[in-house]
C-alpha atoms as a PDB file:
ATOM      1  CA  UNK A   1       7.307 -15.807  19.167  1.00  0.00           C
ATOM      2  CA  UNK A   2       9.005 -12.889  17.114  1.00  0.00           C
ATOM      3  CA  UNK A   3      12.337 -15.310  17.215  1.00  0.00           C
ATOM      4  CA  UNK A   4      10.207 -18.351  15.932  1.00  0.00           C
ATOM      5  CA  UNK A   5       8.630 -17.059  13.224  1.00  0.00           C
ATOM      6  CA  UNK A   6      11.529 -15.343  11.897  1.00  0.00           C
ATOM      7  CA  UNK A   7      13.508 -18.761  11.945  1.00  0.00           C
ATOM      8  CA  UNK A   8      10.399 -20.283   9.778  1.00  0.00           C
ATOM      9  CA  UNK A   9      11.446 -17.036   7.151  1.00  0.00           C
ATOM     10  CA  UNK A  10       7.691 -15.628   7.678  1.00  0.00           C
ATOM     11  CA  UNK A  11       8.633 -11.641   6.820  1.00  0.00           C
ATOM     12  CA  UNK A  12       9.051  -9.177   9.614  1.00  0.00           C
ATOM     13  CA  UNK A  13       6.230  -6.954   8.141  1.00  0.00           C
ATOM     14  CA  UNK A  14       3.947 -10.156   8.571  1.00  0.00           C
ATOM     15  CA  UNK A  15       5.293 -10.443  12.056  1.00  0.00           C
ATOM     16  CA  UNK A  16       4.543  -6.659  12.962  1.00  0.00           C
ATOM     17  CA  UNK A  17       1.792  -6.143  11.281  1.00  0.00           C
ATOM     18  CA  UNK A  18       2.313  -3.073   9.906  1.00  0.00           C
ATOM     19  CA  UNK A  19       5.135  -1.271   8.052  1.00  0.00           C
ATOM     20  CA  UNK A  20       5.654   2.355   7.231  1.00  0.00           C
ATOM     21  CA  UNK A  21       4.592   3.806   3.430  1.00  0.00           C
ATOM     22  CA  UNK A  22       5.367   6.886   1.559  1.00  0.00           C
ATOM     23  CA  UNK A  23       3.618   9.876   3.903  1.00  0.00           C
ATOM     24  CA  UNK A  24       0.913   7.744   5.533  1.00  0.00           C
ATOM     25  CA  UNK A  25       3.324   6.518   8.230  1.00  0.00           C
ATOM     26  CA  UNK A  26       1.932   3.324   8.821  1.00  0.00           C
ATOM     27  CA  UNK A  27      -0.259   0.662   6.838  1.00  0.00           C
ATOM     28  CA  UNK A  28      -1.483  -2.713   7.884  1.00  0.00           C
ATOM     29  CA  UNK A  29       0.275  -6.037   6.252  1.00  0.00           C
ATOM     30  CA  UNK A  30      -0.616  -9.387   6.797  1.00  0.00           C
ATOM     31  CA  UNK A  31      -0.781 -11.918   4.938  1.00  0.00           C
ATOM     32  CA  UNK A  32      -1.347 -13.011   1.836  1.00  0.00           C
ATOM     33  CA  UNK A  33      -0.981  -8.992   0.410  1.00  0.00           C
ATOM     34  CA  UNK A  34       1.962  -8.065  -0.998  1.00  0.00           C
ATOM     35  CA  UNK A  35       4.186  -6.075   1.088  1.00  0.00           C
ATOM     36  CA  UNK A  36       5.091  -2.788  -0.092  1.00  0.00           C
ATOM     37  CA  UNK A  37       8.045  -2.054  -1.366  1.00  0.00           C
ATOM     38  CA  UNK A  38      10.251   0.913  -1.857  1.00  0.00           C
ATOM     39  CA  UNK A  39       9.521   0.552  -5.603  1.00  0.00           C
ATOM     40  CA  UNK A  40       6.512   1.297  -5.478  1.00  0.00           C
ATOM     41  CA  UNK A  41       6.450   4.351  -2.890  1.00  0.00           C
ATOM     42  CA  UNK A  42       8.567   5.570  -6.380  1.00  0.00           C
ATOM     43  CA  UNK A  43       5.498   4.866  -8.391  1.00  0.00           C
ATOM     44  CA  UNK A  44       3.604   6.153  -6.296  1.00  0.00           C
ATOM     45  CA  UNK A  45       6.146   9.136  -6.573  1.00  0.00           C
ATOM     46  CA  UNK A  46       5.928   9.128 -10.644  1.00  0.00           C
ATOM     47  CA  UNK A  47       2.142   9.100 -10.652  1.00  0.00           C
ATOM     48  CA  UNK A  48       1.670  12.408  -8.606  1.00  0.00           C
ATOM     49  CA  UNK A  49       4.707  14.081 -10.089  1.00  0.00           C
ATOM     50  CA  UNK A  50       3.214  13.474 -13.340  1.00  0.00           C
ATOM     51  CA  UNK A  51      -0.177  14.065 -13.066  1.00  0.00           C
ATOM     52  CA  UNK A  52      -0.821  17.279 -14.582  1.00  0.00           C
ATOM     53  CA  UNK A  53      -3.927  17.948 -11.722  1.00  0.00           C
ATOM     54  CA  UNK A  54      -5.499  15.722  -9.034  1.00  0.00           C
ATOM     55  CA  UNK A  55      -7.754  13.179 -11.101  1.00  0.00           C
ATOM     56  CA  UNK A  56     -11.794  13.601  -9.930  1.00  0.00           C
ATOM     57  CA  UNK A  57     -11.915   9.735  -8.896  1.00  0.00           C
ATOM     58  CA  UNK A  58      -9.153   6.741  -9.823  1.00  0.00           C
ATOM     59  CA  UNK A  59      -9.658   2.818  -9.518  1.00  0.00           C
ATOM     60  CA  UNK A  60      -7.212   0.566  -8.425  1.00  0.00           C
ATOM     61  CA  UNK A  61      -7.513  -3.344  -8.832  1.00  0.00           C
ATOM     62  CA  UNK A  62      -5.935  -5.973  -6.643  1.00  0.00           C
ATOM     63  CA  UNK A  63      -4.869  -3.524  -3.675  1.00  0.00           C
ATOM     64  CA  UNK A  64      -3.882  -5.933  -1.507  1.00  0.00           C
ATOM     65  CA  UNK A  65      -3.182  -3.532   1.490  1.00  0.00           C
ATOM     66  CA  UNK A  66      -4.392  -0.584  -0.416  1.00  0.00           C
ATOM     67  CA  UNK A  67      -0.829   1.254   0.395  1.00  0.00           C
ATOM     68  CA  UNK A  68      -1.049   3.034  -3.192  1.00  0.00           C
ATOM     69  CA  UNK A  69      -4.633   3.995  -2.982  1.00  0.00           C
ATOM     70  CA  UNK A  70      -4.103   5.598   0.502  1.00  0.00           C
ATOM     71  CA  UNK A  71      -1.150   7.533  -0.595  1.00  0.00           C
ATOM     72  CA  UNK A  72      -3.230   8.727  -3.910  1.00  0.00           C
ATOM     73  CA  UNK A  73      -5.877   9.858  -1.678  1.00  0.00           C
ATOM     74  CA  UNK A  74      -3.650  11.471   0.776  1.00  0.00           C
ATOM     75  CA  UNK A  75      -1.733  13.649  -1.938  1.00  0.00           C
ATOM     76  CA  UNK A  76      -4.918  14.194  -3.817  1.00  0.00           C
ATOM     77  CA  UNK A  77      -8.057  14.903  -0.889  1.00  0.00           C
ATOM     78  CA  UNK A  78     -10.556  16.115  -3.581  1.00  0.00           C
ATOM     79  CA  UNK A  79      -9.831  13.017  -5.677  1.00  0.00           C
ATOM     80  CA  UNK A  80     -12.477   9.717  -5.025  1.00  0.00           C
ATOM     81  CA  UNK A  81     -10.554   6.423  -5.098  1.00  0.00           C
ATOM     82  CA  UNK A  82     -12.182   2.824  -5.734  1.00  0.00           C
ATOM     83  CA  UNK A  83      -9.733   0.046  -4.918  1.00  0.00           C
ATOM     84  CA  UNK A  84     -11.160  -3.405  -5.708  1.00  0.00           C
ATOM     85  CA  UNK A  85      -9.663  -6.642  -3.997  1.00  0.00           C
ATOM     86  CA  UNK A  86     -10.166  -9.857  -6.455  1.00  0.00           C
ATOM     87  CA  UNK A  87      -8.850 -12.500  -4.246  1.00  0.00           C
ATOM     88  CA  UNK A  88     -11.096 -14.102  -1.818  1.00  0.00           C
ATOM     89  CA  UNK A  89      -9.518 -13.792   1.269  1.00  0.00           C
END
């Protein structure tokens, strides 16, 4: 249960499942990705703000949920993202 797992300190957005980001609304999180923060929706902020013109394709490494990729392609459409996961989960 909700009340269990919360008792055992596993993170609410493990719990749910999902948790909101930036503009995308919602993005999956489960374990063992990293959940996203407000810190980086701010990143994610500083990187559009100050990028002169949508980049033609961008690579991210070690996504984990792939929250920053999603927003990147969301503000940029024309842009081509890559987003590589090392771990082996």
């Amino acid at each position: 249960s909700f009340v269990r797992r919360r008792c055992e300190r596993e993170p609410v957005q493990y719990i749910v499942g999902e948790w909101p980001f930036h503009e995308l609304g919602e993005v999956w999180v489960r374990a063992p990705t990293l959940i996203p923060r407000p810190e980086t929706e701010e990143l994610v902020d500083l990187i559009i703000r100050h990028t002169p013109a949508a980049p033609a394709r961008f690579l991210e490494v070690g996504p984990g949920c792939g929250a920053i990729s999603l927003a990147l392609l969301k503000a940029w459409p024309e842009a081509r993202g890559v987003a590589v996961e090392v771990a082996g989960e």
